[in-house]
N, C-alpha and C. Protein backbone atom coordinates (compact mmCIF):
# COMPACT_ATOMS: atom_id res chain seq x y z
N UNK A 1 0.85 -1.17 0.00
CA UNK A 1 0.00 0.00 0.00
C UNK A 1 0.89 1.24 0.00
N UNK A 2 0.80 2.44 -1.23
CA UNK A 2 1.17 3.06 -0.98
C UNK A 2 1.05 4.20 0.03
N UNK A 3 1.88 5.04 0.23
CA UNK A 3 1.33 6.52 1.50
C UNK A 3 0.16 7.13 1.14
N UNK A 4 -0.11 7.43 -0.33
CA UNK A 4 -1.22 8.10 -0.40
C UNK A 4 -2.49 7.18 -0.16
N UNK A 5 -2.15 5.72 -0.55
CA UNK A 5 -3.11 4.82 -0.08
C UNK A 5 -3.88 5.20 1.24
N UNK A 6 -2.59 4.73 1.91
CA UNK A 6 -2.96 4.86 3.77
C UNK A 6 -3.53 6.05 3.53
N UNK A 7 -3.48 7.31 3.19
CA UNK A 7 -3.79 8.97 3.82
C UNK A 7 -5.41 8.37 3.04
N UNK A 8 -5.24 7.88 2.32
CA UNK A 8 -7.00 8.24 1.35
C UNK A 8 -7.79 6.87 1.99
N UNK A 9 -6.97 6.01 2.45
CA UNK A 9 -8.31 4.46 3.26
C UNK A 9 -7.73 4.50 4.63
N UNK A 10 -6.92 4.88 5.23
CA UNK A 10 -6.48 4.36 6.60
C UNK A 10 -6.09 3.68 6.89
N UNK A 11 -5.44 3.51 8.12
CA UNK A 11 -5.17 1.89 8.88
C UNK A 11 -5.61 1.10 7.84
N UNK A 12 -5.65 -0.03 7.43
CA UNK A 12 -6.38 -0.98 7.23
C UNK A 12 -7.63 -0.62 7.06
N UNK A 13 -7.99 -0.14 6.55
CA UNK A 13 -9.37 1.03 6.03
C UNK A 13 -9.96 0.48 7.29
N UNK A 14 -9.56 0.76 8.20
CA UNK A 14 -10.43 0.61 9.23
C UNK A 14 -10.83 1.90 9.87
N UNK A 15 -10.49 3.12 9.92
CA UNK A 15 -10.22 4.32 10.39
C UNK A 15 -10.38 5.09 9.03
N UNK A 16 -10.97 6.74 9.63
CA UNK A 16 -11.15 7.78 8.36
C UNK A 16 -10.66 8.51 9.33
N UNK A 17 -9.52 9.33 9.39
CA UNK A 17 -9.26 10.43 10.22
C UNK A 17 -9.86 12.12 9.31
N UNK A 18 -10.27 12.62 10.17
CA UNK A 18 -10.96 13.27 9.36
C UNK A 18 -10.67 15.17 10.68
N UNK A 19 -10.79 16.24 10.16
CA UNK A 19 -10.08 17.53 11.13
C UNK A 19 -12.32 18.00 10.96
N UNK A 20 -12.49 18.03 12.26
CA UNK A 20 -13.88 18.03 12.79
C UNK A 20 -14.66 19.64 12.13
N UNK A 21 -13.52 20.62 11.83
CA UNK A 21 -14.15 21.50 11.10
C UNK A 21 -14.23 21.30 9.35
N UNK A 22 -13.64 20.37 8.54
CA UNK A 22 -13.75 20.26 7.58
C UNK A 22 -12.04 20.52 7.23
N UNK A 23 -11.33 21.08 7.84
CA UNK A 23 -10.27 21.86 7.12
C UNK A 23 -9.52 20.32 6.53
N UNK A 24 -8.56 20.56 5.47
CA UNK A 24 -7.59 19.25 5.26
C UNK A 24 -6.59 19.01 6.15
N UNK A 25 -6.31 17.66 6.57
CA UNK A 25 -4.99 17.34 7.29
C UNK A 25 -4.18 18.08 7.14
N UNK A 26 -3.09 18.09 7.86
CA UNK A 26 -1.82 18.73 7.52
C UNK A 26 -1.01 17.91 6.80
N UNK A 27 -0.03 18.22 6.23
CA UNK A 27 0.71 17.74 5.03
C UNK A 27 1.97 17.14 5.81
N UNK A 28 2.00 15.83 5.64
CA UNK A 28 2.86 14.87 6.08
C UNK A 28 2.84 14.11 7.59
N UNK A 29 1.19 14.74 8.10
CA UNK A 29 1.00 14.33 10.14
C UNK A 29 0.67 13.02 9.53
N UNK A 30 0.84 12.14 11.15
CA UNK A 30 0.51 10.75 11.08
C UNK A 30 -1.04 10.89 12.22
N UNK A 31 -1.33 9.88 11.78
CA UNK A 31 -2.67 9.96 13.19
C UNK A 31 -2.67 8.32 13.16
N UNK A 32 -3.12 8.37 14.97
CA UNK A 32 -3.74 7.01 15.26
C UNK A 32 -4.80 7.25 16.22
N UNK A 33 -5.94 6.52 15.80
CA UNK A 33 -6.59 6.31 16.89
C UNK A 33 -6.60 5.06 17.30
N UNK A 34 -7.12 5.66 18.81
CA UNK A 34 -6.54 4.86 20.38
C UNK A 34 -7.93 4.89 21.31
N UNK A 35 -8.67 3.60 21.09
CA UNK A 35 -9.75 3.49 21.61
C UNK A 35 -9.63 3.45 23.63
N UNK A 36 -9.70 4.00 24.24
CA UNK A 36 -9.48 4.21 25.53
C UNK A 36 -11.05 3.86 26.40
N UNK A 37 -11.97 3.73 25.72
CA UNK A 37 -13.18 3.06 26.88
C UNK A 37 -13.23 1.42 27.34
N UNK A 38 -12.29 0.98 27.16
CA UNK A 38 -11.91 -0.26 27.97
C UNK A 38 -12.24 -1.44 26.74
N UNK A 39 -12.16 -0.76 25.29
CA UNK A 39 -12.79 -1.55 23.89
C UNK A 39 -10.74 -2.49 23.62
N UNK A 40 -10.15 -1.51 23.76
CA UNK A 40 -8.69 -2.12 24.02
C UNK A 40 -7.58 -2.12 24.99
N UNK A 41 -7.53 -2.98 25.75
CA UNK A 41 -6.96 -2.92 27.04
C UNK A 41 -5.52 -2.51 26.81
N UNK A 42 -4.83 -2.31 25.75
CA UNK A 42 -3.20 -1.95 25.55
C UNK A 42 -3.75 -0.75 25.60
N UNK A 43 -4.53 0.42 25.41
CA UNK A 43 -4.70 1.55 25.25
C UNK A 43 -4.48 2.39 26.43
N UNK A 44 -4.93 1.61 27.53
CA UNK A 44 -4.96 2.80 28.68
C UNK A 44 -3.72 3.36 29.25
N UNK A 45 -2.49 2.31 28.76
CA UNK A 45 -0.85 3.18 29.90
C UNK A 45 -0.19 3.75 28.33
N UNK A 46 -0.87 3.83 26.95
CA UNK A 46 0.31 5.52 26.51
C UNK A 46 -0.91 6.59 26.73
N UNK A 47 -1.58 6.41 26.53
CA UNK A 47 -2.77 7.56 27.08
C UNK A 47 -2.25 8.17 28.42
N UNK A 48 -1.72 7.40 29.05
CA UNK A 48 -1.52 7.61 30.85
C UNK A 48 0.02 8.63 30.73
N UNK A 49 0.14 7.59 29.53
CA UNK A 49 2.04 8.01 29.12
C UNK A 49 1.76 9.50 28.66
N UNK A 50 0.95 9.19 27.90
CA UNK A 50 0.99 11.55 27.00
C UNK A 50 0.04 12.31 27.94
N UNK A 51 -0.85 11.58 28.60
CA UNK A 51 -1.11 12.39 29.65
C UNK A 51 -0.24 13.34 30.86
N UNK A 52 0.74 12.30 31.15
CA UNK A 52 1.61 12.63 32.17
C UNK A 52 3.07 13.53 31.31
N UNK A 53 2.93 13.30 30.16
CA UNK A 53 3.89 13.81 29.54
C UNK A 53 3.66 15.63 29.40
N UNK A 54 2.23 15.66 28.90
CA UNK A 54 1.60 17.14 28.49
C UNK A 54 1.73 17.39 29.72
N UNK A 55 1.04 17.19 30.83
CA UNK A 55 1.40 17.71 32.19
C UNK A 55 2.74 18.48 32.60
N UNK A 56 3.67 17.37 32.13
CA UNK A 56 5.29 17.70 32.52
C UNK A 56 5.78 18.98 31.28
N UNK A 57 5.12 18.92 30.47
CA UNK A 57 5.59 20.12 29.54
C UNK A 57 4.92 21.41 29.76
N UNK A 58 3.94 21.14 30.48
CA UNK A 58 2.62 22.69 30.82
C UNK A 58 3.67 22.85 32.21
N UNK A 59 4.06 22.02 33.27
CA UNK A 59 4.82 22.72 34.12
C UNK A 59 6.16 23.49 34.34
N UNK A 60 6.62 22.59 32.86
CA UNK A 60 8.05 23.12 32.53
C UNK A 60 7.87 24.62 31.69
N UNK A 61 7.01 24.59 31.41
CA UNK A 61 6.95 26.09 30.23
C UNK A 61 6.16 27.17 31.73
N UNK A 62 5.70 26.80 32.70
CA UNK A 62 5.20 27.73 34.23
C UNK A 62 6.26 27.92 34.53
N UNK A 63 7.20 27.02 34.68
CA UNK A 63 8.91 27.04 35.37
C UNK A 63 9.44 28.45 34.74
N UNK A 64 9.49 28.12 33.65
CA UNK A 64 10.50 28.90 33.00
C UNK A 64 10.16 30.21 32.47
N UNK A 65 8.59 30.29 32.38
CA UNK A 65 7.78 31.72 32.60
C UNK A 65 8.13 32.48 33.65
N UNK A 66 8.09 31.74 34.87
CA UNK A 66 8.22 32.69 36.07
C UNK A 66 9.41 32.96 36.39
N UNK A 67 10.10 32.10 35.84
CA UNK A 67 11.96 32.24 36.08
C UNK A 67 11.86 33.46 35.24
N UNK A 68 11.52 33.73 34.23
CA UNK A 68 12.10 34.78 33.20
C UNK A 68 11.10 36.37 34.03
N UNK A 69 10.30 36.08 34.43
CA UNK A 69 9.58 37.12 35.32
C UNK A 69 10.54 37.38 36.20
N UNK A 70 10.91 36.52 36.76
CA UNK A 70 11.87 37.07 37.98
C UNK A 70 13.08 37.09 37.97
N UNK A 71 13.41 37.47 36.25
CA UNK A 71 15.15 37.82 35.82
C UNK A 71 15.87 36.70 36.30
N UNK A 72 15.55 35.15 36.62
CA UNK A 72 16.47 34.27 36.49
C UNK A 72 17.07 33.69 35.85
């Protein structure tokens, strides 16, 4: 299957990723969906994983906001 394959059927045409206002994908993103209501049990620890990850990057960018507020 080629790339444009995958971008125009999906996964295993199992999946249509689709941007909820209509706009087109971006040019060259990957997407997966990741069923998380207990439909696939491998799903719930990287969910847990980018959960805890975005967390650690929203506190690191507070860090370094307030450091630069306070000329450190």
């Amino acid at each position: 299957m080629s790339d444009q394959d995958w971008k125009r059927n999906g996964l295993y045409r199992k999946y249509l990723i689709t941007k909820a206002d209509g706009a087109p994908l971006d040019s060259g993103a990957r997407y997966f969906p990741l069923r998380y209501d207990g439909g696939d049990p491998n799903a719930e620890l990287p969910l847990q994983v980018y959960a805890a990850s975005v967390r650690a990057f929203k506190y690191f960018v507070r860090f370094l906001s307030i450091n630069k507020l306070l000329g450190e």
